[in-house]
Protein backbone atom coordinates (compact mmCIF):
# COMPACT_ATOMS: atom_id res chain seq x y z
CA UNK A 1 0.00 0.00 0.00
CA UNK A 2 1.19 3.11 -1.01
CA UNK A 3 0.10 6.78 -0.69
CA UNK A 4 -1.53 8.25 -3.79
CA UNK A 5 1.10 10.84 -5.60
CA UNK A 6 0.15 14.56 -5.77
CA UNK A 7 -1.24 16.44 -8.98
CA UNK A 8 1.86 18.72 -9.94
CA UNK A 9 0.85 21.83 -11.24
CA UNK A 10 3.05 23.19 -13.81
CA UNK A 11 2.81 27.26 -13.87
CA UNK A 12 2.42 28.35 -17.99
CA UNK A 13 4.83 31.67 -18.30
CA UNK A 14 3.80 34.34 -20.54
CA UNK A 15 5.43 34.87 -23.87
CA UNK A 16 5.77 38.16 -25.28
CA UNK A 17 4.05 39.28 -28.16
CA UNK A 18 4.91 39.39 -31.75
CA UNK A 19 2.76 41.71 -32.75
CA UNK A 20 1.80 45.12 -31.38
CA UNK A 21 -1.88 47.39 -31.33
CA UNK A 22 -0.87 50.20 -34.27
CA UNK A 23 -1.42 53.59 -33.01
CA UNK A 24 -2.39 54.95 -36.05
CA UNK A 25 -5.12 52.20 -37.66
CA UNK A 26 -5.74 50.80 -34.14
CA UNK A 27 -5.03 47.25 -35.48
CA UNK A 28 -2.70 44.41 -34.07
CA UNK A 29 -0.13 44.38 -36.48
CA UNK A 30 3.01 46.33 -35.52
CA UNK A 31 6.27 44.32 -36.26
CA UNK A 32 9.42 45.22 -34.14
CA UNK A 33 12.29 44.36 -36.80
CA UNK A 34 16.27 44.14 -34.69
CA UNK A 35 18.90 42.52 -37.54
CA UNK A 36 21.71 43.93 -35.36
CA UNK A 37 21.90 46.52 -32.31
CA UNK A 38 24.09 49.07 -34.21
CA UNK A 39 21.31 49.49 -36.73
CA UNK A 40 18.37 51.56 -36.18
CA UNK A 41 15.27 48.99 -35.58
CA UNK A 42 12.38 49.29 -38.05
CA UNK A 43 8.84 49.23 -37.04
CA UNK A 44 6.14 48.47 -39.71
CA UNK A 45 3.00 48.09 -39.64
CA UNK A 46 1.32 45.40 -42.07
CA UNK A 47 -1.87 47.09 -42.61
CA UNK A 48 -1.49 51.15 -42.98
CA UNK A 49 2.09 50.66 -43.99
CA UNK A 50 3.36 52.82 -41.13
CA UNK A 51 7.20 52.56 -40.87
CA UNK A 52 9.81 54.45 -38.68
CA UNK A 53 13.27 53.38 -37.47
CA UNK A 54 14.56 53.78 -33.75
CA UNK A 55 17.58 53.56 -32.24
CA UNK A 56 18.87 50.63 -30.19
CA UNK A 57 21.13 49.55 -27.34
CA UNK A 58 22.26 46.02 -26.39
CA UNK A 59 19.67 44.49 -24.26
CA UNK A 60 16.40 46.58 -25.80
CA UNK A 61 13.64 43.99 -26.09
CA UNK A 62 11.08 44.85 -28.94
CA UNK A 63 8.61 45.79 -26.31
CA UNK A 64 10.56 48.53 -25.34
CA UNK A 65 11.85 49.78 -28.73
CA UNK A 66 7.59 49.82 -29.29
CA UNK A 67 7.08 51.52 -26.36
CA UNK A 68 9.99 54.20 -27.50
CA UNK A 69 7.58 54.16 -30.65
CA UNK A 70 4.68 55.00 -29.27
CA UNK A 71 6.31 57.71 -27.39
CA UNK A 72 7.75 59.36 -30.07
CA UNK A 73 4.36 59.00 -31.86
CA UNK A 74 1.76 60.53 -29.62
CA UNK A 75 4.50 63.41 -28.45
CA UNK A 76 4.35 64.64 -32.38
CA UNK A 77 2.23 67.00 -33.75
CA UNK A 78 -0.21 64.88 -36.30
CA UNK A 79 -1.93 66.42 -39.34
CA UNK A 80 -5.82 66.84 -38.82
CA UNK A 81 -8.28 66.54 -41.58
């Protein structure tokens, strides 16, 4: 007779995201783009073709190279119609 084991519970971590919310068409479909960290990353979106190119340091995730983004995007003056 033994004792019956116990259910282990395995936690699920979070992956981050490939895609970001565009701040301009309000779609998920921002692309972070690093080749190497002495280029400037590119940022494109697949659906309003919105492209710009940031600056990077070692260790600068895509999440914050988008958040950079989004800083630089809602701090400029925007065209009304």
């Amino acid at each position: 007779m033994g004792r019956s084991r116990r259910k282990v519970t395995r936690l699920q971590r979070k992956k981050l995201p490939n895609f970001f919310l565009c701040p301009q068409c309000g779609r998920d479909s921002i692309k972070v783009i690093i080749e190497d960290y002495k280029l400037p990353a590119v940022i494109f979106c697949g659906n309003c073709n919105l492209t710009h190119e940031i600056t990077t340091k070692p260790g600068d995730m895509p999440v914050d190279i988008y958040c950079k983004f989004t800083d630089i995007f809602y701090s400029s003056p925007r065209p009304t119609t």
